[in-house]
PDB file of N, CA and C in Angstrom:
ATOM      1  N   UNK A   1      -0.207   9.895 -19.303  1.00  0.00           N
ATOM      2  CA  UNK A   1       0.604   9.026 -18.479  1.00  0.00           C
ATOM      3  C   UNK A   1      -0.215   7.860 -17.933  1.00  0.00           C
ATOM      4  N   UNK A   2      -1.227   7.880 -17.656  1.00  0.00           N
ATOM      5  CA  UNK A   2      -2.639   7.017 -17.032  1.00  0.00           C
ATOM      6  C   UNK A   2      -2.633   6.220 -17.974  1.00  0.00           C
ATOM      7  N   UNK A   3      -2.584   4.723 -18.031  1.00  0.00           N
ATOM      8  CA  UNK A   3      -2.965   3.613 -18.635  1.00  0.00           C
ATOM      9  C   UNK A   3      -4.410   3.425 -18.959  1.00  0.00           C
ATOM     10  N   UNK A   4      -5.153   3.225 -17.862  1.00  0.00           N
ATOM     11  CA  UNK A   4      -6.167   2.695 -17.656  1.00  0.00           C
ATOM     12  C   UNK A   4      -6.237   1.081 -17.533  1.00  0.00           C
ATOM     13  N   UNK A   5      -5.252   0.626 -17.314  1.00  0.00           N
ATOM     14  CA  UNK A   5      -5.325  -0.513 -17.405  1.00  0.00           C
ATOM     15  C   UNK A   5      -5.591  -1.355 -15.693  1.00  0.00           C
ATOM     16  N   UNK A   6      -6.130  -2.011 -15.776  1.00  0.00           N
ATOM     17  CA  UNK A   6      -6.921  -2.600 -14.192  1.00  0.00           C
ATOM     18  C   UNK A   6      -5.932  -3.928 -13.618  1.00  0.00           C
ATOM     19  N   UNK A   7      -5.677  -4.087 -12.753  1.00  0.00           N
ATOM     20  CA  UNK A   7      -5.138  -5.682 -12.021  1.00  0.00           C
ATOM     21  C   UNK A   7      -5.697  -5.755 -11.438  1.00  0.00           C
ATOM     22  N   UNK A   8      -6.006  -7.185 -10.304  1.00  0.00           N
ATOM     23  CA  UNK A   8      -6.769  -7.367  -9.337  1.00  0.00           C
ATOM     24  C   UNK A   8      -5.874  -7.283  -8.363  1.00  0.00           C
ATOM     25  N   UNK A   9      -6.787  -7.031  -7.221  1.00  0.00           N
ATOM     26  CA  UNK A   9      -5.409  -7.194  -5.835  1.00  0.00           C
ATOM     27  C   UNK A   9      -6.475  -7.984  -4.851  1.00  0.00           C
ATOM     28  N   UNK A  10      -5.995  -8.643  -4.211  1.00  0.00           N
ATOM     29  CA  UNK A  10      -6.054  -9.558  -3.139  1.00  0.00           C
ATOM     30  C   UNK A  10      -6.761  -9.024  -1.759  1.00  0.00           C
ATOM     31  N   UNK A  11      -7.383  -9.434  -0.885  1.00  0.00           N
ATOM     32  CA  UNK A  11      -8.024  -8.703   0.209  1.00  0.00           C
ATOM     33  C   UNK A  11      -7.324  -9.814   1.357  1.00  0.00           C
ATOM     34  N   UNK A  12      -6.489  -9.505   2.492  1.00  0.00           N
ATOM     35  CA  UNK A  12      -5.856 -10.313   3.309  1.00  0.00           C
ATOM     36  C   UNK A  12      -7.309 -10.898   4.206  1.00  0.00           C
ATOM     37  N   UNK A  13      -8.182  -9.716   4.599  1.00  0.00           N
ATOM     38  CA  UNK A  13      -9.100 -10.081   5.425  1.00  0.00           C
ATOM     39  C   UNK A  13     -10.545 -10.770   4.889  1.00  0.00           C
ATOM     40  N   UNK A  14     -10.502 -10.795   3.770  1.00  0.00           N
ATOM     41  CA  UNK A  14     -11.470 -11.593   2.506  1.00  0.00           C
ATOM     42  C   UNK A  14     -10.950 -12.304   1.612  1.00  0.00           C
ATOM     43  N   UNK A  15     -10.748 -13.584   1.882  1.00  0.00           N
ATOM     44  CA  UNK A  15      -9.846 -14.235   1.388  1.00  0.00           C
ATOM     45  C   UNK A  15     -10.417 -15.081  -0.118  1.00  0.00           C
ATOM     46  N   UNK A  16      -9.776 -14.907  -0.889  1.00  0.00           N
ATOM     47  CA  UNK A  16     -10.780 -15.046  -2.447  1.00  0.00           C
ATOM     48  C   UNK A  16     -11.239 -14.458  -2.990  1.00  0.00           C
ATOM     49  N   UNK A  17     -11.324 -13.170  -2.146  1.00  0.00           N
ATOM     50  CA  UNK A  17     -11.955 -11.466  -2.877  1.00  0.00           C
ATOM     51  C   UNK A  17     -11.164 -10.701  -3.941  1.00  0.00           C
ATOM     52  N   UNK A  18     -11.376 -10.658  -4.934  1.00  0.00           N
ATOM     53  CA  UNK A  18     -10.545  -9.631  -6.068  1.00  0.00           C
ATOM     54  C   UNK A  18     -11.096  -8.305  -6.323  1.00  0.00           C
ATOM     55  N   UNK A  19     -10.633  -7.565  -6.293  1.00  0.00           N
ATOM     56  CA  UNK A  19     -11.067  -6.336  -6.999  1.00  0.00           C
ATOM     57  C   UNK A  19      -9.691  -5.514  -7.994  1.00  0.00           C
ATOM     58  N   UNK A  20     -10.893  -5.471  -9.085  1.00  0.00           N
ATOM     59  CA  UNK A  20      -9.798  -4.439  -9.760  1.00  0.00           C
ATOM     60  C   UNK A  20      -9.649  -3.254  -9.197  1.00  0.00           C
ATOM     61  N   UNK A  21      -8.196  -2.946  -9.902  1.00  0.00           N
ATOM     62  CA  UNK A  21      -7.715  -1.173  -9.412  1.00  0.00           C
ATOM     63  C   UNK A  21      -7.280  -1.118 -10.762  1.00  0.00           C
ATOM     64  N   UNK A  22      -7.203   0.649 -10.522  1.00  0.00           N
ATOM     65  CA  UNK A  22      -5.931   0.811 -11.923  1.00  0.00           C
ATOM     66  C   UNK A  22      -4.443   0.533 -11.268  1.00  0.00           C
ATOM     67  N   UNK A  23      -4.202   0.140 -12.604  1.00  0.00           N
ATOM     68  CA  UNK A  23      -2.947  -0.546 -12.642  1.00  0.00           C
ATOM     69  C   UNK A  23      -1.625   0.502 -11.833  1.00  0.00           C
ATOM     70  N   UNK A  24      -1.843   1.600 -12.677  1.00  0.00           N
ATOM     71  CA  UNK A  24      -0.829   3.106 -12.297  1.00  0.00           C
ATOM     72  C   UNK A  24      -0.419   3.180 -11.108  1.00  0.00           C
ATOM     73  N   UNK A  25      -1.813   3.262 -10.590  1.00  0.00           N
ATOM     74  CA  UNK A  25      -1.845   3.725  -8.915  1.00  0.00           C
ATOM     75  C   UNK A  25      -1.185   2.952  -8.460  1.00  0.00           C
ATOM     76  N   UNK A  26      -1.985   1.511  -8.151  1.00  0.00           N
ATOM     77  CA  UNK A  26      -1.557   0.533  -7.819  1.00  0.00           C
ATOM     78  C   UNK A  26      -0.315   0.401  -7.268  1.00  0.00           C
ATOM     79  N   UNK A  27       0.674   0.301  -8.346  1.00  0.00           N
ATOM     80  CA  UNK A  27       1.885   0.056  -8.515  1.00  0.00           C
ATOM     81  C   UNK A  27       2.723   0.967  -8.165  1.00  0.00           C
ATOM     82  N   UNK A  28       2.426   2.652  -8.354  1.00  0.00           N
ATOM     83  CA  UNK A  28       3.126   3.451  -7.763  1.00  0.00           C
ATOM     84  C   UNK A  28       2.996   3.905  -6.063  1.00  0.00           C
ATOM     85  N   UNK A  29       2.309   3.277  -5.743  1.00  0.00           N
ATOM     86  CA  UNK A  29       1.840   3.174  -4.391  1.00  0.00           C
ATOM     87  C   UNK A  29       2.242   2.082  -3.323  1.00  0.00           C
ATOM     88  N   UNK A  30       2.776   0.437  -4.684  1.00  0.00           N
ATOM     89  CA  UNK A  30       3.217   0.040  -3.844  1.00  0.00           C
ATOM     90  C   UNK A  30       5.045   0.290  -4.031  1.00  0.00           C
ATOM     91  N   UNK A  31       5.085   0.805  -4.877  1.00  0.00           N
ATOM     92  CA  UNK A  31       6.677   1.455  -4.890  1.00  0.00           C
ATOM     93  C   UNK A  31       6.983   1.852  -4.151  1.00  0.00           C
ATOM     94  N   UNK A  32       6.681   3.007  -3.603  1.00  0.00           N
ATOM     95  CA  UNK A  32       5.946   3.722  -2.724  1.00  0.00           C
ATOM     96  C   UNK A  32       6.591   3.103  -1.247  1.00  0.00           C
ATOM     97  N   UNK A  33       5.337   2.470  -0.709  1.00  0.00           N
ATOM     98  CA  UNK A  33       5.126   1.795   0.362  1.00  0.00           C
ATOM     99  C   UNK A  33       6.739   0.786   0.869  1.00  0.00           C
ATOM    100  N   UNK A  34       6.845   0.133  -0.561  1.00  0.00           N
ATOM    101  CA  UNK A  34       8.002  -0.834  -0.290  1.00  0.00           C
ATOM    102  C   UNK A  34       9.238  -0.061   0.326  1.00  0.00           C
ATOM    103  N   UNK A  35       9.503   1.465  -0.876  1.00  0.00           N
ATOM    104  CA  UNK A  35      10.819   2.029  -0.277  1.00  0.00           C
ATOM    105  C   UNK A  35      10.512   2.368   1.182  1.00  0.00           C
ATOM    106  N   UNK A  36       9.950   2.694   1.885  1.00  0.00           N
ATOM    107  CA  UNK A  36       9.420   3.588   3.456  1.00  0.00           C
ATOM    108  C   UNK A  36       9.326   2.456   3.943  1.00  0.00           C
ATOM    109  N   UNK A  37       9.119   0.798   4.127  1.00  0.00           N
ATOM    110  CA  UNK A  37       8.647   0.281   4.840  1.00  0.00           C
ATOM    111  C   UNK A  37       9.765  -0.460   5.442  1.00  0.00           C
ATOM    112  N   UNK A  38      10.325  -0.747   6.611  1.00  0.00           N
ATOM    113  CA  UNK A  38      12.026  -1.648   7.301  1.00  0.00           C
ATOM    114  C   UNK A  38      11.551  -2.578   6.980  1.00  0.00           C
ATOM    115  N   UNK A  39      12.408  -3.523   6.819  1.00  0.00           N
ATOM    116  CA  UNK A  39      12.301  -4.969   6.833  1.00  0.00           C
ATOM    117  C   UNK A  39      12.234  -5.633   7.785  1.00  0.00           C
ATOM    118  N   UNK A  40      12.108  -4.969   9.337  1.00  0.00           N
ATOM    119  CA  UNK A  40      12.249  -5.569  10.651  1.00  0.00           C
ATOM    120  C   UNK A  40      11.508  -4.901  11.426  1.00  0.00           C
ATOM    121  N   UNK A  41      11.434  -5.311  12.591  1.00  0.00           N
ATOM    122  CA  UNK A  41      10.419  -4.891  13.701  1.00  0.00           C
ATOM    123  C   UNK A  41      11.072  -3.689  13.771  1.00  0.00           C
ATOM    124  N   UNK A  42      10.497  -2.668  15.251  1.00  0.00           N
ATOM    125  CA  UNK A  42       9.319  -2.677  14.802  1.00  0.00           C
ATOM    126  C   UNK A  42       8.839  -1.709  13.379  1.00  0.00           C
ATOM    127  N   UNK A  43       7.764  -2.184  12.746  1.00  0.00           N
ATOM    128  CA  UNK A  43       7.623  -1.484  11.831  1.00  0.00           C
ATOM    129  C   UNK A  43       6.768  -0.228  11.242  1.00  0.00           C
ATOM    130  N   UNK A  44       6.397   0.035  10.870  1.00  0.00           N
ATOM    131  CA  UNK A  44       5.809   1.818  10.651  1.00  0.00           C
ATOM    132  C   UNK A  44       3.857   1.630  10.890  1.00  0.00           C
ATOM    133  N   UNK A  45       3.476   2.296  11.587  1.00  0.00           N
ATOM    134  CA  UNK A  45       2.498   2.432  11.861  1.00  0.00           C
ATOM    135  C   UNK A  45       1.465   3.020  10.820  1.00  0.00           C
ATOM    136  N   UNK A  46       0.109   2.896  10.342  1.00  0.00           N
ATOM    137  CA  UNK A  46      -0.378   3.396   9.414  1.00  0.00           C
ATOM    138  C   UNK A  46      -0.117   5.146   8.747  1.00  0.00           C
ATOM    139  N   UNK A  47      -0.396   5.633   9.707  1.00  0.00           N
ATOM    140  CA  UNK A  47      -0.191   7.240   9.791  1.00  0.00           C
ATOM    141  C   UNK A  47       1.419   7.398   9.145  1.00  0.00           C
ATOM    142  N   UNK A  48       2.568   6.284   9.728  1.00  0.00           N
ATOM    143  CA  UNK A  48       3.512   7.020   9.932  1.00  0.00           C
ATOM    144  C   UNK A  48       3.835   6.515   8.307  1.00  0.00           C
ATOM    145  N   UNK A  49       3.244   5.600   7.859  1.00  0.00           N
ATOM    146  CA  UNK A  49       3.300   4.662   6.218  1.00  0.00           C
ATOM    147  C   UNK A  49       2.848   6.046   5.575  1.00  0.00           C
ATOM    148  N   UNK A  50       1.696   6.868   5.769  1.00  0.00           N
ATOM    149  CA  UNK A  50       1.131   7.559   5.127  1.00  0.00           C
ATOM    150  C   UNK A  50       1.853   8.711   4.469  1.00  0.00           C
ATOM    151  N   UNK A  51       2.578   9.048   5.618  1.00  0.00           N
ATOM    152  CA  UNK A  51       3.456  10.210   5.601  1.00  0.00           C
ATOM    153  C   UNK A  51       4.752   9.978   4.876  1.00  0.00           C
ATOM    154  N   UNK A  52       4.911   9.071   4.989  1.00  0.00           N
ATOM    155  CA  UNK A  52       6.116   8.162   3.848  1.00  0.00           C
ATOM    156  C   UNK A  52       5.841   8.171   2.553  1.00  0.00           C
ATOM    157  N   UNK A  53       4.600   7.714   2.277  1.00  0.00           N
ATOM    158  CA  UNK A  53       4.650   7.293   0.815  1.00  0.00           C
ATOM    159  C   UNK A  53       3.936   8.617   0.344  1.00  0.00           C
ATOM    160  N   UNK A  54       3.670   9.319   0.346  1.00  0.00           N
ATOM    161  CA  UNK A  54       3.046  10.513  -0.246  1.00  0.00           C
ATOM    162  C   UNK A  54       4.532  11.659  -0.633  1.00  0.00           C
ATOM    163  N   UNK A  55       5.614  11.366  -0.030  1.00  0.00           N
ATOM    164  CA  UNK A  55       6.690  12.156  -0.835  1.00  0.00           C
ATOM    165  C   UNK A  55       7.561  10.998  -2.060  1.00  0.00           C
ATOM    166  N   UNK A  56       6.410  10.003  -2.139  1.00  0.00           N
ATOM    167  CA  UNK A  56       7.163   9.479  -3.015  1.00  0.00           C
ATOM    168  C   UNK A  56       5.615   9.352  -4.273  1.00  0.00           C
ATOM    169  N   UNK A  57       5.016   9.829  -4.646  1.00  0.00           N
ATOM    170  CA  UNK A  57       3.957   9.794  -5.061  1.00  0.00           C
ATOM    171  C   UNK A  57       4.241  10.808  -5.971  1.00  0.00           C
ATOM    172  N   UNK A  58       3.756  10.476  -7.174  1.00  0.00           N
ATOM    173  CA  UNK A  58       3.663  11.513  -8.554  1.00  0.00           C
ATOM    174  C   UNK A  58       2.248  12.214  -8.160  1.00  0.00           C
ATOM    175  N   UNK A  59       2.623  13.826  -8.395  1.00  0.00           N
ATOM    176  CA  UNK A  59       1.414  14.705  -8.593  1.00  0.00           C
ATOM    177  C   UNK A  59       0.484  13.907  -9.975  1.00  0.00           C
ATOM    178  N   UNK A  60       1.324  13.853 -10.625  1.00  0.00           N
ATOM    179  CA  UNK A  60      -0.090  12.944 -11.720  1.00  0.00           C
ATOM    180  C   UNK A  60      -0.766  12.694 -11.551  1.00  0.00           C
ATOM    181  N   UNK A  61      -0.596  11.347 -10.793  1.00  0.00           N
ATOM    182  CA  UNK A  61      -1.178   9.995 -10.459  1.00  0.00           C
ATOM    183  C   UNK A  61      -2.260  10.340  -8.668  1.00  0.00           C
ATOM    184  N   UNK A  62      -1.456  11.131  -8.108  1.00  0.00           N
ATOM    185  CA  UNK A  62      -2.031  11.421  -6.690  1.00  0.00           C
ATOM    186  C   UNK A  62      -1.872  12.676  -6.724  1.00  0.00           C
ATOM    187  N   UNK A  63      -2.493  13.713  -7.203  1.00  0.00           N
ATOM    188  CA  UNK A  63      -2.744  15.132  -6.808  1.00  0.00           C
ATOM    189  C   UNK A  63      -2.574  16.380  -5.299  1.00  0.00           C
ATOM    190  N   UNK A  64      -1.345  16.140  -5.283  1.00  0.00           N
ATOM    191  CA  UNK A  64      -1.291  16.845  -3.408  1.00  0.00           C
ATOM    192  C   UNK A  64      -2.273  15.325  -2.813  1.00  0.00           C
ATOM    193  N   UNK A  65      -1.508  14.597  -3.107  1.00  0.00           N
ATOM    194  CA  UNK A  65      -1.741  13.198  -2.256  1.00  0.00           C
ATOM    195  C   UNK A  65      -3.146  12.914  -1.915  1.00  0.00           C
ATOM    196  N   UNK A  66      -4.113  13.805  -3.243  1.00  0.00           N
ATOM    197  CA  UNK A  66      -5.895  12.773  -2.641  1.00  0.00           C
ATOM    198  C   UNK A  66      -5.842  11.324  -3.202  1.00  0.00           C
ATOM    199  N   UNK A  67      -6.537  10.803  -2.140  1.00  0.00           N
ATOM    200  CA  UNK A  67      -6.571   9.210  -2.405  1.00  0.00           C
ATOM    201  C   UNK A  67      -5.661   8.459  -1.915  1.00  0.00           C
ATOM    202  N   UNK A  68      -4.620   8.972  -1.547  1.00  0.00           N
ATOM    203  CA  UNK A  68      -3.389   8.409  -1.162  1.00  0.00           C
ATOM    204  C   UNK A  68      -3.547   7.225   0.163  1.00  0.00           C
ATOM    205  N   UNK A  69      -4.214   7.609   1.219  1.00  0.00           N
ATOM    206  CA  UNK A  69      -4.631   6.873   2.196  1.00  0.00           C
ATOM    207  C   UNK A  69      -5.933   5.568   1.741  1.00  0.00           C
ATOM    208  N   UNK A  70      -6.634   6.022   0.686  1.00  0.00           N
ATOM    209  CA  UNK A  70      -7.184   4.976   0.006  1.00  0.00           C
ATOM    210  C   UNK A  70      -6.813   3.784  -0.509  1.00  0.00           C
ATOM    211  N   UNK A  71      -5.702   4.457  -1.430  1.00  0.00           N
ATOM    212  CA  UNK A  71      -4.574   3.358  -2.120  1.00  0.00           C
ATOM    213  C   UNK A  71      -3.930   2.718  -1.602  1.00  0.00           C
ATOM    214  N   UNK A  72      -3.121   3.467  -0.160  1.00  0.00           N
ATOM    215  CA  UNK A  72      -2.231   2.705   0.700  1.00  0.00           C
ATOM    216  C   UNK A  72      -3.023   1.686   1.715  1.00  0.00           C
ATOM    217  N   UNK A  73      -4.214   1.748   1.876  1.00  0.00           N
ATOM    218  CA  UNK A  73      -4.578   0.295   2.428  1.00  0.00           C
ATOM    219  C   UNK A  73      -5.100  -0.794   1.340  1.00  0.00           C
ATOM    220  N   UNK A  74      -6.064  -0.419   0.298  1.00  0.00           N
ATOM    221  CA  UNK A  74      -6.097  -1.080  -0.509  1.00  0.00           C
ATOM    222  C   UNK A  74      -4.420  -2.061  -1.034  1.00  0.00           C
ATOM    223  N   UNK A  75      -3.555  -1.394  -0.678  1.00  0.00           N
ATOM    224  CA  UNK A  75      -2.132  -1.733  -1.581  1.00  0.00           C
ATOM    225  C   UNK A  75      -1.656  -2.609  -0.384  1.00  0.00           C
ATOM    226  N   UNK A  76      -2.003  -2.308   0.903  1.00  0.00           N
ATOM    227  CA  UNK A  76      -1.451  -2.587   2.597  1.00  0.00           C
ATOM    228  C   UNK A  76      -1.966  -4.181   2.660  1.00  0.00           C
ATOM    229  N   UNK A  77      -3.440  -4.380   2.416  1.00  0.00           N
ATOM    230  CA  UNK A  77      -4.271  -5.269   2.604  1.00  0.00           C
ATOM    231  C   UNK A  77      -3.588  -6.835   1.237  1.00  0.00           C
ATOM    232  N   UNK A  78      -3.285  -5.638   0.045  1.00  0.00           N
ATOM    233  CA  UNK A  78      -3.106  -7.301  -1.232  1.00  0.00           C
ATOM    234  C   UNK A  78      -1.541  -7.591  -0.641  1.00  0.00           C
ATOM    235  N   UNK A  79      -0.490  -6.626  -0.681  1.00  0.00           N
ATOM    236  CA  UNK A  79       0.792  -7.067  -0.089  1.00  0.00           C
ATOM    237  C   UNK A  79       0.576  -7.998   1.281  1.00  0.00           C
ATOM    238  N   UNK A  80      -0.285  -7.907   2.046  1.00  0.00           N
ATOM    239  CA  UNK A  80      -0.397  -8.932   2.962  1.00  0.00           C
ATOM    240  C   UNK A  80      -0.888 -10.077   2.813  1.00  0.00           C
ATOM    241  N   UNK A  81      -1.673 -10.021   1.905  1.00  0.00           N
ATOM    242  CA  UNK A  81      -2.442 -11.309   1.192  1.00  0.00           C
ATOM    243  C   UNK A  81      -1.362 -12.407   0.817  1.00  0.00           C
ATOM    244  N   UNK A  82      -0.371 -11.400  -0.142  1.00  0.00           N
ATOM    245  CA  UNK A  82       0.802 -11.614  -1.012  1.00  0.00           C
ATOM    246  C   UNK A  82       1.604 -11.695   0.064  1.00  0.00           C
ATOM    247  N   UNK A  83       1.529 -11.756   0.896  1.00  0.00           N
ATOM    248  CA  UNK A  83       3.269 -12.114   2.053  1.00  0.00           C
ATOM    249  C   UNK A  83       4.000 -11.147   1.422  1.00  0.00           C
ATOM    250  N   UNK A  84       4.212 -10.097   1.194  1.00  0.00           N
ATOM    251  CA  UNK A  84       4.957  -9.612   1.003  1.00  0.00           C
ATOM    252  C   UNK A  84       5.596  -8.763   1.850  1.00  0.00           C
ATOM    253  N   UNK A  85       4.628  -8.364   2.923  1.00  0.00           N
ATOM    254  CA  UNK A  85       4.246  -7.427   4.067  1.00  0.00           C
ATOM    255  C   UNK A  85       4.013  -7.956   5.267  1.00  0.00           C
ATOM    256  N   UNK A  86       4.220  -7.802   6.631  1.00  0.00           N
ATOM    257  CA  UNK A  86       3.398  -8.414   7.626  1.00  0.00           C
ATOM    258  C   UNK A  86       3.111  -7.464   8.569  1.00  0.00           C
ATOM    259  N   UNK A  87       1.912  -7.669   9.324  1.00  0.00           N
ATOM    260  CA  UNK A  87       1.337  -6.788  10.084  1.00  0.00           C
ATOM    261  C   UNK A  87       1.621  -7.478  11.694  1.00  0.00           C
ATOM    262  N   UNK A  88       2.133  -6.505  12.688  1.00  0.00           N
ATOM    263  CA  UNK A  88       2.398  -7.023  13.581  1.00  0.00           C
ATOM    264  C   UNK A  88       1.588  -6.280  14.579  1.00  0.00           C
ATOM    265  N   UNK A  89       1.566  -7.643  15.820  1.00  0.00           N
ATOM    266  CA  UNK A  89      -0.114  -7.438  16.573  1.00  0.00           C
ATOM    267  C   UNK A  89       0.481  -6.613  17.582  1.00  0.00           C
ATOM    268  N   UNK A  90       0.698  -4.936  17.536  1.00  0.00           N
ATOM    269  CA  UNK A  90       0.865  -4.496  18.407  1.00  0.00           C
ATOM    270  C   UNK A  90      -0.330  -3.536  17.723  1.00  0.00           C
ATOM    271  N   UNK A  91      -0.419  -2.254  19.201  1.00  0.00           N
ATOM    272  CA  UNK A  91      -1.376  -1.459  19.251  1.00  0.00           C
ATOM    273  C   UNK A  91      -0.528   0.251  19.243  1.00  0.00           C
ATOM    274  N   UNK A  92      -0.576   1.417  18.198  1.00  0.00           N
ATOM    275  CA  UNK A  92      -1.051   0.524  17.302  1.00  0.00           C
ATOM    276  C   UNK A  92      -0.812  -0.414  16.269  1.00  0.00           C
ATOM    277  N   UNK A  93      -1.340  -1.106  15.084  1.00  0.00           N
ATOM    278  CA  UNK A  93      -0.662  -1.769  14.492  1.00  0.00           C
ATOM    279  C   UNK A  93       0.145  -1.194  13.414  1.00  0.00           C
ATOM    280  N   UNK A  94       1.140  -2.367  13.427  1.00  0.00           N
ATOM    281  CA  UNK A  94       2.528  -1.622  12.577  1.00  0.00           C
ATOM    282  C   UNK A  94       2.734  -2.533  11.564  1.00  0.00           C
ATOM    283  N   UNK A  95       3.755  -2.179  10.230  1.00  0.00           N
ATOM    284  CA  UNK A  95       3.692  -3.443   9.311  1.00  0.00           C
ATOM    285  C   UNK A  95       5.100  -3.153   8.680  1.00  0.00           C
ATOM    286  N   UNK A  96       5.835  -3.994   8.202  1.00  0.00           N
ATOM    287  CA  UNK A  96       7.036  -4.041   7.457  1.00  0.00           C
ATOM    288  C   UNK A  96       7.095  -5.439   6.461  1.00  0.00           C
ATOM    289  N   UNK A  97       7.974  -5.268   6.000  1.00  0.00           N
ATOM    290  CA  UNK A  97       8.383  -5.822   4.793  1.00  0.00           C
ATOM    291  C   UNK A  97       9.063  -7.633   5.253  1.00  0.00           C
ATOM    292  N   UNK A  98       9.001  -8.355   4.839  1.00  0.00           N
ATOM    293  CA  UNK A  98       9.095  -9.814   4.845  1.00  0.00           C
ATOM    294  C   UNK A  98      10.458 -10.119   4.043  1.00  0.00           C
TER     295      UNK A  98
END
């Protein structure tokens, strides 16, 4: 099922920074993320993102969800890069969909 195939993703807080990922993850993570995340204030807090996207996560790809908190900021950080996401300045911080 694993591609191996790599994209780059974007770093919101390093701006010009690329790093590859695999592609798989990537993408099923931000599937993931997108369905769990409101489109309006206020929006889901890291922990509460975490707990979201891990019942939407293939055992394949995320094994009883290791890595999962890895992926979801790596995935948290390029969607913000990408506007796709915004992080709002409360404490703690929360993020939803654009």
């Amino acid at each position: 099922m694993v591609s191996g195939q790599k994209i780059e993703i974007e770093n919101v807080t390093s701006p010009g920074r690329v790093t590859r990922v695999d592609a798989d993850k990537y993408e099923a993570m931000k599937r993931a993320m997108l369905t769990i995340l409101p489109a309006t204030s206020p929006g889901l807090t890291a922990a509460e993102m975490l707990e979201g996207v891990i019942a939407h996560l293939s055992d394949d790809l995320f094994p009883q969800g290791a890595k999962a908190g890895w992926w979801m900021k790596g995935v948290q950080l390029d969607l913000e890069a990408k506007n796709v996401i915004a992080r709002e300045n409360t404490q703690p911080l929360r993020w939803h969909k654009l």
